[in-house]
PDB file of N, CA and C in Angstrom:
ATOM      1  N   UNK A   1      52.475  83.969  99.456  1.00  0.00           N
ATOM      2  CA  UNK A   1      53.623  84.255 100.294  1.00  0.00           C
ATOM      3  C   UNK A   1      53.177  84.171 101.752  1.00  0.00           C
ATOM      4  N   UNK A   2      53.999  83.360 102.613  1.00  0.00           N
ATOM      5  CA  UNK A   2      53.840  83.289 104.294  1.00  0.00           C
ATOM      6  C   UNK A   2      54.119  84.329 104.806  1.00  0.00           C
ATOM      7  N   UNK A   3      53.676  84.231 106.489  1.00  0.00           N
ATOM      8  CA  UNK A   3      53.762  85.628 106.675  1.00  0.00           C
ATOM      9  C   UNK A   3      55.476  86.007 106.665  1.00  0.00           C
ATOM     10  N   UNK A   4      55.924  85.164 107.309  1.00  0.00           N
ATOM     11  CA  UNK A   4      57.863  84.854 107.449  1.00  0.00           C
ATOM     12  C   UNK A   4      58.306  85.470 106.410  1.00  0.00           C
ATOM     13  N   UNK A   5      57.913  84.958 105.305  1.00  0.00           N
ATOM     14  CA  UNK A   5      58.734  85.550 103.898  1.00  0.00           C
ATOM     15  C   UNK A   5      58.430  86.935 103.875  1.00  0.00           C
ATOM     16  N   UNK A   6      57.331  87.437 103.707  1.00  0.00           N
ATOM     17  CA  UNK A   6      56.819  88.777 104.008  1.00  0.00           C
ATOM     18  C   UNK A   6      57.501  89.516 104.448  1.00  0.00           C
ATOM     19  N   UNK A   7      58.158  89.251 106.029  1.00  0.00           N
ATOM     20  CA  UNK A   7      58.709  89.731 106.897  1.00  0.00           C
ATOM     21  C   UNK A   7      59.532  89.922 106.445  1.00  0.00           C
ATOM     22  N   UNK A   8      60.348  89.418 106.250  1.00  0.00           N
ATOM     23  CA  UNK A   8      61.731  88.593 105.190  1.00  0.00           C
ATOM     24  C   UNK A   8      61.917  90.348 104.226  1.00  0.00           C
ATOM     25  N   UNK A   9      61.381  90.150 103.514  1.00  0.00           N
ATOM     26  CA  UNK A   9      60.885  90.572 101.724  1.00  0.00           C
ATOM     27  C   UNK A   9      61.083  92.718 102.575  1.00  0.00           C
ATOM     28  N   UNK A  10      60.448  92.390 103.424  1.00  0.00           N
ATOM     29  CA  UNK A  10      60.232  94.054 104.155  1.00  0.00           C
ATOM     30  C   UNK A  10      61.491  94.483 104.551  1.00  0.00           C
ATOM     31  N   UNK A  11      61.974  93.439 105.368  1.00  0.00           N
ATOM     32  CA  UNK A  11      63.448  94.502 106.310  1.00  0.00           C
ATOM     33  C   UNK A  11      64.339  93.716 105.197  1.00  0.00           C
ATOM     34  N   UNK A  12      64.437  93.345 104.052  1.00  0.00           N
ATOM     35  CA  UNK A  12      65.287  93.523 103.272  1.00  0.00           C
ATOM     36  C   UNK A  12      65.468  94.827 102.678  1.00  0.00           C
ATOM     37  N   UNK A  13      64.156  95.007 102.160  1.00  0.00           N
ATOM     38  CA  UNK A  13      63.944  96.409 101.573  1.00  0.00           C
ATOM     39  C   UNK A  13      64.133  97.500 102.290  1.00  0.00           C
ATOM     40  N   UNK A  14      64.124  97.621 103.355  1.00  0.00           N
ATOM     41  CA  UNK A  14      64.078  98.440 104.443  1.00  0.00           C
ATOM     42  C   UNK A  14      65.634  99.134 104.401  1.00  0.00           C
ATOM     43  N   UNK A  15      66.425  97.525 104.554  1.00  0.00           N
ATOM     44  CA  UNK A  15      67.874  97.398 104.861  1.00  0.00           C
ATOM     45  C   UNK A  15      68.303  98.188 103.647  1.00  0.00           C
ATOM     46  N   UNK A  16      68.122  97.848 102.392  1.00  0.00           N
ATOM     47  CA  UNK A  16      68.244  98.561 101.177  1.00  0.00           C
ATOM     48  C   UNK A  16      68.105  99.599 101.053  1.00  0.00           C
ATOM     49  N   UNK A  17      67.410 100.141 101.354  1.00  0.00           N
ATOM     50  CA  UNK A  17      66.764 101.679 101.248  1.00  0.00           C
ATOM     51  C   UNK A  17      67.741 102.415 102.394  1.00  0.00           C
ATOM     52  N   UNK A  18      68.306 102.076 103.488  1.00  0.00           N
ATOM     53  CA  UNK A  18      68.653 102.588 104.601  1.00  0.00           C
ATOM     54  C   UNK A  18      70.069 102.865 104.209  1.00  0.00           C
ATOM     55  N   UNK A  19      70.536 101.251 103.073  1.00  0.00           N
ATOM     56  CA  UNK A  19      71.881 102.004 102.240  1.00  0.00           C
ATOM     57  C   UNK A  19      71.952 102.716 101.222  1.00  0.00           C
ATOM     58  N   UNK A  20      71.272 103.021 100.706  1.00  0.00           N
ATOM     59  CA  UNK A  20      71.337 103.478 100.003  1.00  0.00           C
ATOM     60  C   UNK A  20      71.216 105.166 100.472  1.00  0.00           C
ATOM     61  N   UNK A  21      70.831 105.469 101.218  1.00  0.00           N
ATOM     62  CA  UNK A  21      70.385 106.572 101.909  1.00  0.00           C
ATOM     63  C   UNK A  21      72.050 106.631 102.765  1.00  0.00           C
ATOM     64  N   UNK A  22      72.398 105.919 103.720  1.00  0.00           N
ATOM     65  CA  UNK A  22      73.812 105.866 103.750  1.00  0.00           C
ATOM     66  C   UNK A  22      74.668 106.101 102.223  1.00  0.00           C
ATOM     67  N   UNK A  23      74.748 105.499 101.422  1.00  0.00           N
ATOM     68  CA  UNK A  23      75.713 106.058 100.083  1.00  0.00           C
ATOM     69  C   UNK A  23      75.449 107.366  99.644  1.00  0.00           C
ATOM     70  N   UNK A  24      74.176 107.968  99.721  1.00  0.00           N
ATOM     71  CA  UNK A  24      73.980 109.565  99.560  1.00  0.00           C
ATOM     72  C   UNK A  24      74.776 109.954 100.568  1.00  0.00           C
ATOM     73  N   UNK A  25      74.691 110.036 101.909  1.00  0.00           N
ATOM     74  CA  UNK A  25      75.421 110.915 102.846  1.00  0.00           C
ATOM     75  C   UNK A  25      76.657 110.810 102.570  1.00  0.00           C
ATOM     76  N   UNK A  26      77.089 109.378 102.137  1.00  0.00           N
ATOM     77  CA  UNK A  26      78.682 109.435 102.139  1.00  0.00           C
ATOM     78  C   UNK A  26      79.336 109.763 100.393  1.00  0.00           C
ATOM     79  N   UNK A  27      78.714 109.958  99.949  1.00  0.00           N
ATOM     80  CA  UNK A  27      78.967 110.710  98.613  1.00  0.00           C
ATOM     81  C   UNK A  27      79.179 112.554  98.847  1.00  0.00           C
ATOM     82  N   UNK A  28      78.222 112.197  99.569  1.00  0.00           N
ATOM     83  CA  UNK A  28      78.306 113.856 100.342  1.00  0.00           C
ATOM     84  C   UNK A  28      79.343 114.286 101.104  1.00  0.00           C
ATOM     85  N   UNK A  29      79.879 113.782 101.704  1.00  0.00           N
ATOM     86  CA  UNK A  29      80.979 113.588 102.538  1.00  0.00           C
ATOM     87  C   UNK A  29      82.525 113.327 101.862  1.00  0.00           C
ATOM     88  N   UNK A  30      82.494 112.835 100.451  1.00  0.00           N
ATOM     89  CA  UNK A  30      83.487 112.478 100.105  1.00  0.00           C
ATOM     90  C   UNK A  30      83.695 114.067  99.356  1.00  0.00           C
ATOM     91  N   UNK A  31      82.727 114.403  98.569  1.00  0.00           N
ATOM     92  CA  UNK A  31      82.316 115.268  97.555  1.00  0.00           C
ATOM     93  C   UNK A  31      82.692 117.033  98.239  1.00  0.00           C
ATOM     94  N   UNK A  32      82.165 117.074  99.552  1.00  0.00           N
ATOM     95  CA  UNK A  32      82.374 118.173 100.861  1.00  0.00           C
ATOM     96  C   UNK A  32      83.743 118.483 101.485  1.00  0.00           C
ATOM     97  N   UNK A  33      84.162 117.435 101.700  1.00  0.00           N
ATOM     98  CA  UNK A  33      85.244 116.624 102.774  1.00  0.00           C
ATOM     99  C   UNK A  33      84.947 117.434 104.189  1.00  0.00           C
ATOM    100  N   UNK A  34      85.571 118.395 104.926  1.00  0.00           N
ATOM    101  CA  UNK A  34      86.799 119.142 104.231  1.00  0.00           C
ATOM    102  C   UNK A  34      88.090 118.959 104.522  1.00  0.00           C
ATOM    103  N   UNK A  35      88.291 117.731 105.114  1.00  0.00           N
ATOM    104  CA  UNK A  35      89.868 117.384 105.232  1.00  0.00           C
ATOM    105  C   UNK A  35      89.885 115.809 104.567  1.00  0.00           C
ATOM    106  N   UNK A  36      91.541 115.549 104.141  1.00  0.00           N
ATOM    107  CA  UNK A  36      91.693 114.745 103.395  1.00  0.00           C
ATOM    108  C   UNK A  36      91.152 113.025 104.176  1.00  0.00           C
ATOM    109  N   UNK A  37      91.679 113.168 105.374  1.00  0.00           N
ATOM    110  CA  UNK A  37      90.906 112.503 106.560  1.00  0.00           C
ATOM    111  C   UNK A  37      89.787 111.975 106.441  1.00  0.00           C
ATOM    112  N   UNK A  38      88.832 113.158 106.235  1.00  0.00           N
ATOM    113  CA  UNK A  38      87.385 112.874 106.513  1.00  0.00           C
ATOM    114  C   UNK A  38      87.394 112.156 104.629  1.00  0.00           C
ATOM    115  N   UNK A  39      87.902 112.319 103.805  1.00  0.00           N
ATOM    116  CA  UNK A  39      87.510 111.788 102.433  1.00  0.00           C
ATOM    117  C   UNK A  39      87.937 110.323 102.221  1.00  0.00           C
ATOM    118  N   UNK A  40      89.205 109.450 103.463  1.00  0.00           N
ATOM    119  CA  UNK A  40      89.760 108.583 103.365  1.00  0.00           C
ATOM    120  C   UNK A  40      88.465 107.866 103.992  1.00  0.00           C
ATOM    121  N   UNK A  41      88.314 108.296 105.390  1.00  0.00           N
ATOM    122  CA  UNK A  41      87.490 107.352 106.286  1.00  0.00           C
ATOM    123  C   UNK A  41      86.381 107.258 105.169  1.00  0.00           C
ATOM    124  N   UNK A  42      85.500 108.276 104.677  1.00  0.00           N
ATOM    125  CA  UNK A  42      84.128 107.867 103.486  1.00  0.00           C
ATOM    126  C   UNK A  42      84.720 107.042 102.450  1.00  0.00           C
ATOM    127  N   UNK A  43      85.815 106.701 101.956  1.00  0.00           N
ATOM    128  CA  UNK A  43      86.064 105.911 101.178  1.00  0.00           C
ATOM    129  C   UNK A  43      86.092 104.396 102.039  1.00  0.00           C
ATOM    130  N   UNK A  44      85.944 104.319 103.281  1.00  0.00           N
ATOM    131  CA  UNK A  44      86.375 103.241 103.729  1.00  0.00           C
ATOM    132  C   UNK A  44      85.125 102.607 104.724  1.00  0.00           C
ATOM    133  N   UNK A  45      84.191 103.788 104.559  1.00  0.00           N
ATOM    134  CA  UNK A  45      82.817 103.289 104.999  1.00  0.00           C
ATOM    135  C   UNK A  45      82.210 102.997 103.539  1.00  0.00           C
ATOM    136  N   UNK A  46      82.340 103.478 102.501  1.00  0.00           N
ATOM    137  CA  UNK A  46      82.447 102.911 100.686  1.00  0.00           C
ATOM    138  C   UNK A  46      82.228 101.740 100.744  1.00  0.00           C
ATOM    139  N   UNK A  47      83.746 101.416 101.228  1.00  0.00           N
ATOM    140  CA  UNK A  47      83.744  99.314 101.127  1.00  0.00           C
ATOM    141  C   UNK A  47      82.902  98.387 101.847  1.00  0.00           C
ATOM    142  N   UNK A  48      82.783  99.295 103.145  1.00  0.00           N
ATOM    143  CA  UNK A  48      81.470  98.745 104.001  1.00  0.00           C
ATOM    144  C   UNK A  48      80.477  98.920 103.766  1.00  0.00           C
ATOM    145  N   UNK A  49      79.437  99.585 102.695  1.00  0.00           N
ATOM    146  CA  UNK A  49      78.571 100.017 102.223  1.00  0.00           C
ATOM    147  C   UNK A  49      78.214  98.907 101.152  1.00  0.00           C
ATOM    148  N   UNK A  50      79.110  98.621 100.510  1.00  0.00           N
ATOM    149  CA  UNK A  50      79.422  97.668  99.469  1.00  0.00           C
ATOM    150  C   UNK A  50      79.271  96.392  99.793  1.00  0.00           C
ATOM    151  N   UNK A  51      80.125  95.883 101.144  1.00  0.00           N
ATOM    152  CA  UNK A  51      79.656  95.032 101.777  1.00  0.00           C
ATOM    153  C   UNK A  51      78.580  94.814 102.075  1.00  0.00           C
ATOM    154  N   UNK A  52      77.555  95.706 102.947  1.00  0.00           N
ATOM    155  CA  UNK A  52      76.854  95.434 103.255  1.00  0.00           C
ATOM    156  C   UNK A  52      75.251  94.589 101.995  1.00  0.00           C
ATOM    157  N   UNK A  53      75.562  95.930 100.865  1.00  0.00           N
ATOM    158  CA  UNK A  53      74.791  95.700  99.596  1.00  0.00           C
ATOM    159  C   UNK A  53      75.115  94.289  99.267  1.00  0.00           C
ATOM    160  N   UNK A  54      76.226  93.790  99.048  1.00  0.00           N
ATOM    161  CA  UNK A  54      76.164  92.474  98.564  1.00  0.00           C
ATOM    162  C   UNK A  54      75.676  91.324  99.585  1.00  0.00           C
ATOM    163  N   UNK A  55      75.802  91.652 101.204  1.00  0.00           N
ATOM    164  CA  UNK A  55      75.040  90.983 101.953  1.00  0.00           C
ATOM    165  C   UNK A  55      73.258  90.545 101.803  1.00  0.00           C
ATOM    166  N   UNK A  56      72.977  92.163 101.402  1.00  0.00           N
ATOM    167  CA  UNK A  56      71.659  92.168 101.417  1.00  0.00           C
ATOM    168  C   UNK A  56      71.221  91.608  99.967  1.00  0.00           C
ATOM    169  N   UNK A  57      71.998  91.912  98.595  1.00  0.00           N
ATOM    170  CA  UNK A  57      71.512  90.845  97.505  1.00  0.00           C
ATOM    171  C   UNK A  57      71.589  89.516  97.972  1.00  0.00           C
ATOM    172  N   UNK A  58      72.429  89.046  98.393  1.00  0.00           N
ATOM    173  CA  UNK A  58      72.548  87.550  99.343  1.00  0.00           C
ATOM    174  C   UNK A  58      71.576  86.760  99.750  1.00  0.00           C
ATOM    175  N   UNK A  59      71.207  87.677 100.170  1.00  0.00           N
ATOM    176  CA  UNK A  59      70.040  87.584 101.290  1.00  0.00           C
ATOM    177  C   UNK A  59      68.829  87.059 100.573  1.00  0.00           C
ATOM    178  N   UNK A  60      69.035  88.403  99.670  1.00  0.00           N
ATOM    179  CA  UNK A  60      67.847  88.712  98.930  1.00  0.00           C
ATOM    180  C   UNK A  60      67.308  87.312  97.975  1.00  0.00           C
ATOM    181  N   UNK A  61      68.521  86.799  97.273  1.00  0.00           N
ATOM    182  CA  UNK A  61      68.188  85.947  96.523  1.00  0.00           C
ATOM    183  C   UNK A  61      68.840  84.103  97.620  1.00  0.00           C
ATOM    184  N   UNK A  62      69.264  84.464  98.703  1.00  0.00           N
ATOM    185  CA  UNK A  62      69.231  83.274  99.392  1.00  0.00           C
ATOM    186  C   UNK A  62      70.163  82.303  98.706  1.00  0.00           C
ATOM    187  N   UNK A  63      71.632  83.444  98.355  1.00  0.00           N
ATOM    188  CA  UNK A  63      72.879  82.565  97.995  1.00  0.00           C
ATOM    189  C   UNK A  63      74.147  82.690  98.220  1.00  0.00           C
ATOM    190  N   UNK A  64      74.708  81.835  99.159  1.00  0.00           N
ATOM    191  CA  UNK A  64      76.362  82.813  99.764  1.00  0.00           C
ATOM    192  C   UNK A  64      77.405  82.739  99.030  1.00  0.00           C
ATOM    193  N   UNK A  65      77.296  82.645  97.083  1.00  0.00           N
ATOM    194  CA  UNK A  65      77.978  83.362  96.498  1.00  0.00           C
ATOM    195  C   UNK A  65      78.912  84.441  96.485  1.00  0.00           C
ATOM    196  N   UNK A  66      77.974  85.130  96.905  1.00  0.00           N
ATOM    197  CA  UNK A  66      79.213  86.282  97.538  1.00  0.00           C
ATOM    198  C   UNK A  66      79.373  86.826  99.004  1.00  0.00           C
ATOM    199  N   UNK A  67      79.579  85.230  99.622  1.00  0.00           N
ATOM    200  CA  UNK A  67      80.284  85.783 100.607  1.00  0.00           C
ATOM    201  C   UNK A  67      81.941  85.688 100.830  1.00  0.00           C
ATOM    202  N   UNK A  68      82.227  84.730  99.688  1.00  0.00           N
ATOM    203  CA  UNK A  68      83.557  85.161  99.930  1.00  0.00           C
ATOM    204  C   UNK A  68      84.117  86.370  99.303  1.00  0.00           C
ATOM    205  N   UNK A  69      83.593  87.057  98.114  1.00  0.00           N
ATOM    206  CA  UNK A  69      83.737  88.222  97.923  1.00  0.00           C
ATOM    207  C   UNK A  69      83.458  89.044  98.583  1.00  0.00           C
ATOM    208  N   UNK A  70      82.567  89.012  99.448  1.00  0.00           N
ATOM    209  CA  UNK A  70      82.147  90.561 100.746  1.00  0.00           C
ATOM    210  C   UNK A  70      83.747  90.123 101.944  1.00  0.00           C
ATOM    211  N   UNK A  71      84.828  88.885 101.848  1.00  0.00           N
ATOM    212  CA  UNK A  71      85.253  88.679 102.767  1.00  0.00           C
ATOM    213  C   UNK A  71      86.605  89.533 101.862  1.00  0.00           C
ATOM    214  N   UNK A  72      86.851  89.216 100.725  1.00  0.00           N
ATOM    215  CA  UNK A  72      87.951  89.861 100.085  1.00  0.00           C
ATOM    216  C   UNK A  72      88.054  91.894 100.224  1.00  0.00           C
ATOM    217  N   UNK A  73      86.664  91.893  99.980  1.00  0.00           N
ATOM    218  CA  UNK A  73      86.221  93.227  99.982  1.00  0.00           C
ATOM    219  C   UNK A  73      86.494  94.093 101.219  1.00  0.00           C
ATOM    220  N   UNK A  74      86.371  93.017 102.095  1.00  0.00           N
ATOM    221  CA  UNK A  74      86.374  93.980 104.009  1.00  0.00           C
ATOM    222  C   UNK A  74      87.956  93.625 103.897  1.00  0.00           C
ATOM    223  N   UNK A  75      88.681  92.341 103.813  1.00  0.00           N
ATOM    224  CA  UNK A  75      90.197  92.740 103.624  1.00  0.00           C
ATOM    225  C   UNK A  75      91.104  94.209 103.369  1.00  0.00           C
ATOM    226  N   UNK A  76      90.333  93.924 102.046  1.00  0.00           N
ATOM    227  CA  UNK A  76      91.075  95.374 101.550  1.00  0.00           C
ATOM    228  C   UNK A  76      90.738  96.448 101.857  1.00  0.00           C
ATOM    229  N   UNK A  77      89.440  96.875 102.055  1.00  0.00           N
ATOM    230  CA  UNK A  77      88.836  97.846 103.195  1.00  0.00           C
ATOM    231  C   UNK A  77      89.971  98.269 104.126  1.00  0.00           C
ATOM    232  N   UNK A  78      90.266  97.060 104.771  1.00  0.00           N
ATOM    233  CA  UNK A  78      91.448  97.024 106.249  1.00  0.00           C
ATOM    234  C   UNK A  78      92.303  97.813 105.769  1.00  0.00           C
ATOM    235  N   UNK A  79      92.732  96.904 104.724  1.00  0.00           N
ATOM    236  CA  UNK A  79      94.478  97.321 104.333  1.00  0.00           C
ATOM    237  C   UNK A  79      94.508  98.628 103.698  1.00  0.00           C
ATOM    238  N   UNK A  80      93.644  98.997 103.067  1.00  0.00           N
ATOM    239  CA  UNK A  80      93.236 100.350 103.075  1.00  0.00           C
ATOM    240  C   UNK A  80      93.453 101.845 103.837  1.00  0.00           C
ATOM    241  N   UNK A  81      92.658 101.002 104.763  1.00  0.00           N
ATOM    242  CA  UNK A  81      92.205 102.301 105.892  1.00  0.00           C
ATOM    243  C   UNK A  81      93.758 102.255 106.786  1.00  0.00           C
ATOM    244  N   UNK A  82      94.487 101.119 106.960  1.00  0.00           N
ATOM    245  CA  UNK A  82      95.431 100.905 107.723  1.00  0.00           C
ATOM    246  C   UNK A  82      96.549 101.448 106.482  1.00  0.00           C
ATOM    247  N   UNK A  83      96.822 101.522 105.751  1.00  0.00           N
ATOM    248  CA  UNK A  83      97.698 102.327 104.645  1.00  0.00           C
ATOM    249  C   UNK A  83      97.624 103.954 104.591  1.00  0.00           C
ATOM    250  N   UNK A  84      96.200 104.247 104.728  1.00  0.00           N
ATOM    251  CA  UNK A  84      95.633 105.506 104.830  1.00  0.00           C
ATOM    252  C   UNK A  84      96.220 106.288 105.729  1.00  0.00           C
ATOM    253  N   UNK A  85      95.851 105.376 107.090  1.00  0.00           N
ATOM    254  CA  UNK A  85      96.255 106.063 108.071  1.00  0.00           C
ATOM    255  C   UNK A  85      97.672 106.072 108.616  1.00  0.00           C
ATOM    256  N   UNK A  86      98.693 105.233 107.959  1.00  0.00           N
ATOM    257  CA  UNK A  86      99.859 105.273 107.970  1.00  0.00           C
ATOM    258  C   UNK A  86     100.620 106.252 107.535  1.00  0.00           C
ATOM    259  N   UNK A  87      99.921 106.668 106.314  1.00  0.00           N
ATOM    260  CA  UNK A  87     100.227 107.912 105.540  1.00  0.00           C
ATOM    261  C   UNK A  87     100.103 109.275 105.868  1.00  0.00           C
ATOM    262  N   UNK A  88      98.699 109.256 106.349  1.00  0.00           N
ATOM    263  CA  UNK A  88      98.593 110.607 107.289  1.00  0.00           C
ATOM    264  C   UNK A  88      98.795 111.061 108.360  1.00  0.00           C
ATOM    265  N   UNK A  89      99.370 109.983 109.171  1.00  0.00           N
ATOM    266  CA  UNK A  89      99.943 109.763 110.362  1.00  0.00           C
ATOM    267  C   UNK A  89     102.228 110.223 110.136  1.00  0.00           C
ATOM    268  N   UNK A  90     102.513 109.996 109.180  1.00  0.00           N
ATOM    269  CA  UNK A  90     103.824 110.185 108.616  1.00  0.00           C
ATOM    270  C   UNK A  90     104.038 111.821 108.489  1.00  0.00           C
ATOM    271  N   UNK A  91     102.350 111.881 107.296  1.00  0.00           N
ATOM    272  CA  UNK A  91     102.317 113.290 106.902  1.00  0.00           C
ATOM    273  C   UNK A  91     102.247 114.163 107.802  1.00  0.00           C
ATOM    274  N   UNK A  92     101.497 113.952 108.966  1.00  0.00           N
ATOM    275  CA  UNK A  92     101.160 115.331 110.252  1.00  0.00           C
ATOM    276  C   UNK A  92     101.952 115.038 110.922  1.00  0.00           C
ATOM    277  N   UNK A  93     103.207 114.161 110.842  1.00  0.00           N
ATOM    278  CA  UNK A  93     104.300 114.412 112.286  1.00  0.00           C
ATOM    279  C   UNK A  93     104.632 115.851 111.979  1.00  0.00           C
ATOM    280  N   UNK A  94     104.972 116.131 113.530  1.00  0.00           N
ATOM    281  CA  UNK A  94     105.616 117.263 113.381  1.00  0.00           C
ATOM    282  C   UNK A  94     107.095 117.111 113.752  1.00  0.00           C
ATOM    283  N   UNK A  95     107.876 118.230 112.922  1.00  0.00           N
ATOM    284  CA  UNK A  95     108.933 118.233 112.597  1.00  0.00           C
ATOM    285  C   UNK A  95     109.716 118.593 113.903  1.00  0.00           C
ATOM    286  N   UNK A  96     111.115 117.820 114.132  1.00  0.00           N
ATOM    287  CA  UNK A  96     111.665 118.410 115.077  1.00  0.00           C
ATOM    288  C   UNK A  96     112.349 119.288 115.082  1.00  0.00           C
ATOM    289  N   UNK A  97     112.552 120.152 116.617  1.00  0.00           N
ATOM    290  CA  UNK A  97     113.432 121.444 116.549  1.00  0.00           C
ATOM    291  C   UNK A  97     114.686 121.077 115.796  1.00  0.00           C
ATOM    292  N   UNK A  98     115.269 122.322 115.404  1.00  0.00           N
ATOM    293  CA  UNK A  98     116.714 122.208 115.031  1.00  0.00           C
ATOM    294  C   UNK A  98     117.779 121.609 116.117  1.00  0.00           C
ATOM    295  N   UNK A  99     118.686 120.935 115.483  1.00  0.00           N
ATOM    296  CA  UNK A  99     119.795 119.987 117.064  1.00  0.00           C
ATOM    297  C   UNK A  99     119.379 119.448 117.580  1.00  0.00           C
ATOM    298  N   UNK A 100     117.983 118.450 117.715  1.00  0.00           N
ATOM    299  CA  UNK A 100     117.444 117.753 118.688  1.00  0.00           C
ATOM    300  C   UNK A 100     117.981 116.879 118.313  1.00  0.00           C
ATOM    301  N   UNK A 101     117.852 115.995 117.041  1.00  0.00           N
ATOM    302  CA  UNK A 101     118.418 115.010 116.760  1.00  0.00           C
ATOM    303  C   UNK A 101     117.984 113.815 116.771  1.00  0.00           C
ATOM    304  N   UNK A 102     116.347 114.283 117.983  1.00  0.00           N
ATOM    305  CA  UNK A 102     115.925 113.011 118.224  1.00  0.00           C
ATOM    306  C   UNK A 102     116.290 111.603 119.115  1.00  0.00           C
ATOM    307  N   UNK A 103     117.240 112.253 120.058  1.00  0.00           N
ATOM    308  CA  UNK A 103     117.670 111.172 120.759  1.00  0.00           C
ATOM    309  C   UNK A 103     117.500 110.800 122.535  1.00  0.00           C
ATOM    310  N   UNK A 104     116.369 112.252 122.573  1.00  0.00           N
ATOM    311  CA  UNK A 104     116.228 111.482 124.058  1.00  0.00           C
ATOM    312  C   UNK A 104     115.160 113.291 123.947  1.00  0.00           C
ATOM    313  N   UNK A 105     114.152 112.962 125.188  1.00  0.00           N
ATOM    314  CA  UNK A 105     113.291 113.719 125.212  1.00  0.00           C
ATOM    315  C   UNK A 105     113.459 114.855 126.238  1.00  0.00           C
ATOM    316  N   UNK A 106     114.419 114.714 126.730  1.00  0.00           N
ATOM    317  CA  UNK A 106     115.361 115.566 128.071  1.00  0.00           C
ATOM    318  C   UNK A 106     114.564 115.339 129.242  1.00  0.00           C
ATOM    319  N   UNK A 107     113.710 114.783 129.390  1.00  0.00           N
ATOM    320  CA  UNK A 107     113.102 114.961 130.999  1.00  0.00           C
ATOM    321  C   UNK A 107     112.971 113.905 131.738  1.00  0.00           C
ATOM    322  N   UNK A 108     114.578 113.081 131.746  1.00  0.00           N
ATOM    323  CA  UNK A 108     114.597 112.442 132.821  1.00  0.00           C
ATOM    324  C   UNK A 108     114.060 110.795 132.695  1.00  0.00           C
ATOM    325  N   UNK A 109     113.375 110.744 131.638  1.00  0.00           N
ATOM    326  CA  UNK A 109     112.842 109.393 131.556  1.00  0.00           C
ATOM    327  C   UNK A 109     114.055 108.198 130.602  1.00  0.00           C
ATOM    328  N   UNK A 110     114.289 108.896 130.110  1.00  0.00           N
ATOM    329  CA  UNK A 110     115.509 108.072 128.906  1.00  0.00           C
ATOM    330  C   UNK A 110     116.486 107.680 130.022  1.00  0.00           C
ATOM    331  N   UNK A 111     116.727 108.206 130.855  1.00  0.00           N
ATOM    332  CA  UNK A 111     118.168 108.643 131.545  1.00  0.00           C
ATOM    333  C   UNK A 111     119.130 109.587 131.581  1.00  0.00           C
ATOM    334  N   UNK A 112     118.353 110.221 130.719  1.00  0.00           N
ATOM    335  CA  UNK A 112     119.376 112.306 130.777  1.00  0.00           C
ATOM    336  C   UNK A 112     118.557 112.739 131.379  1.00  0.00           C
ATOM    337  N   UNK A 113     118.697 114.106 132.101  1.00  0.00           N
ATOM    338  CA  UNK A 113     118.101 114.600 132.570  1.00  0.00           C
ATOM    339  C   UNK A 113     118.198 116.217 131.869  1.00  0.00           C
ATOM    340  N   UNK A 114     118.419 116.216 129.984  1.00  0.00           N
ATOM    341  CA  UNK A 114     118.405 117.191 129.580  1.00  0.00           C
ATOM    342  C   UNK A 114     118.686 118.023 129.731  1.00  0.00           C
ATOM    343  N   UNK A 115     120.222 118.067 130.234  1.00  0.00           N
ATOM    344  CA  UNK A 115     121.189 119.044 130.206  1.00  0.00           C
ATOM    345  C   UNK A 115     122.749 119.108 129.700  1.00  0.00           C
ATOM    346  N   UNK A 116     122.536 117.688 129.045  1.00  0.00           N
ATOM    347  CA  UNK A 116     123.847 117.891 128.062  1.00  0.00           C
ATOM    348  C   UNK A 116     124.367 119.134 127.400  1.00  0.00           C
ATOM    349  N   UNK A 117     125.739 119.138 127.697  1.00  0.00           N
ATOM    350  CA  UNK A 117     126.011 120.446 126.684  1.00  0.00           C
ATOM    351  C   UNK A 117     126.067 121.993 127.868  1.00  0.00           C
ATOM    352  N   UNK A 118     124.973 121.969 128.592  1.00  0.00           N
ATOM    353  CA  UNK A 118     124.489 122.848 129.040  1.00  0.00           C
ATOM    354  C   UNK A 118     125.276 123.553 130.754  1.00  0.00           C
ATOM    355  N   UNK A 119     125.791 124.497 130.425  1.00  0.00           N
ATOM    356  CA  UNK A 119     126.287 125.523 131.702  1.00  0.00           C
ATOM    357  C   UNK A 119     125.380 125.646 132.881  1.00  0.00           C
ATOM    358  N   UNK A 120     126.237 124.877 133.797  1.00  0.00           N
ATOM    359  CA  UNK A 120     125.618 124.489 135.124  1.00  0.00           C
ATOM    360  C   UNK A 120     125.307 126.032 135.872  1.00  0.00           C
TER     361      UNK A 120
END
């Protein structure tokens, strides 16, 4: 073996070991949470984790087989995390007062100046 390959052969392993050590923390993290938040985003560093592993078999064996699968994989990752956060973004609105109605924020910017209704 040259020295190149060597080199090669090391920060593969390196890279490997470093995810894998990443998938412990984020097992930990999913497993801990403590908000539903923090369990979405570790599911979505998951897919990137995944990614990355199939990069580094890639690598490893010097075949871009799966790179169009690491490209399907980060897709859905996206659509994922962008679904996720659509959801929990819906879920934590907060609710409006009673009679607001929602139709203008009263201070002047809409064009009311939030005093409809209201005894001069």
């Amino acid at each position: 073996m040259s020295g190149p390959e060597t080199v090669d052969r090391v920060l593969l392993i390196a890279a490997v070991v470093v995810i894998v050590i990443a998938g412990a923390g984020l097992l930990t993290r999913i497993w801990r949470g403590p908000s539903m938040l923090d369990r979405a985003i570790s599911l979505d560093v998951c897919a990137a984790l995944i990614i990355a592993g199939l990069g580094a078999k890639s690598a490893f064996a010097r075949d871009p087989f799966y790179f169009p699968i690491m490209l399907v994989l980060a897709f859905l990752g996206f659509t994922g995390s962008v679904g996720i956060a659509r959801f929990i973004a819906a879920r934590d609105r907060p609710a409006l007062p009673r009679g607001a109605g929602g139709t203008g924020s009263g201070d002047g910017r809409d064009g009311t100046d939030g005093t409809e209704g209201e005894a001069r």
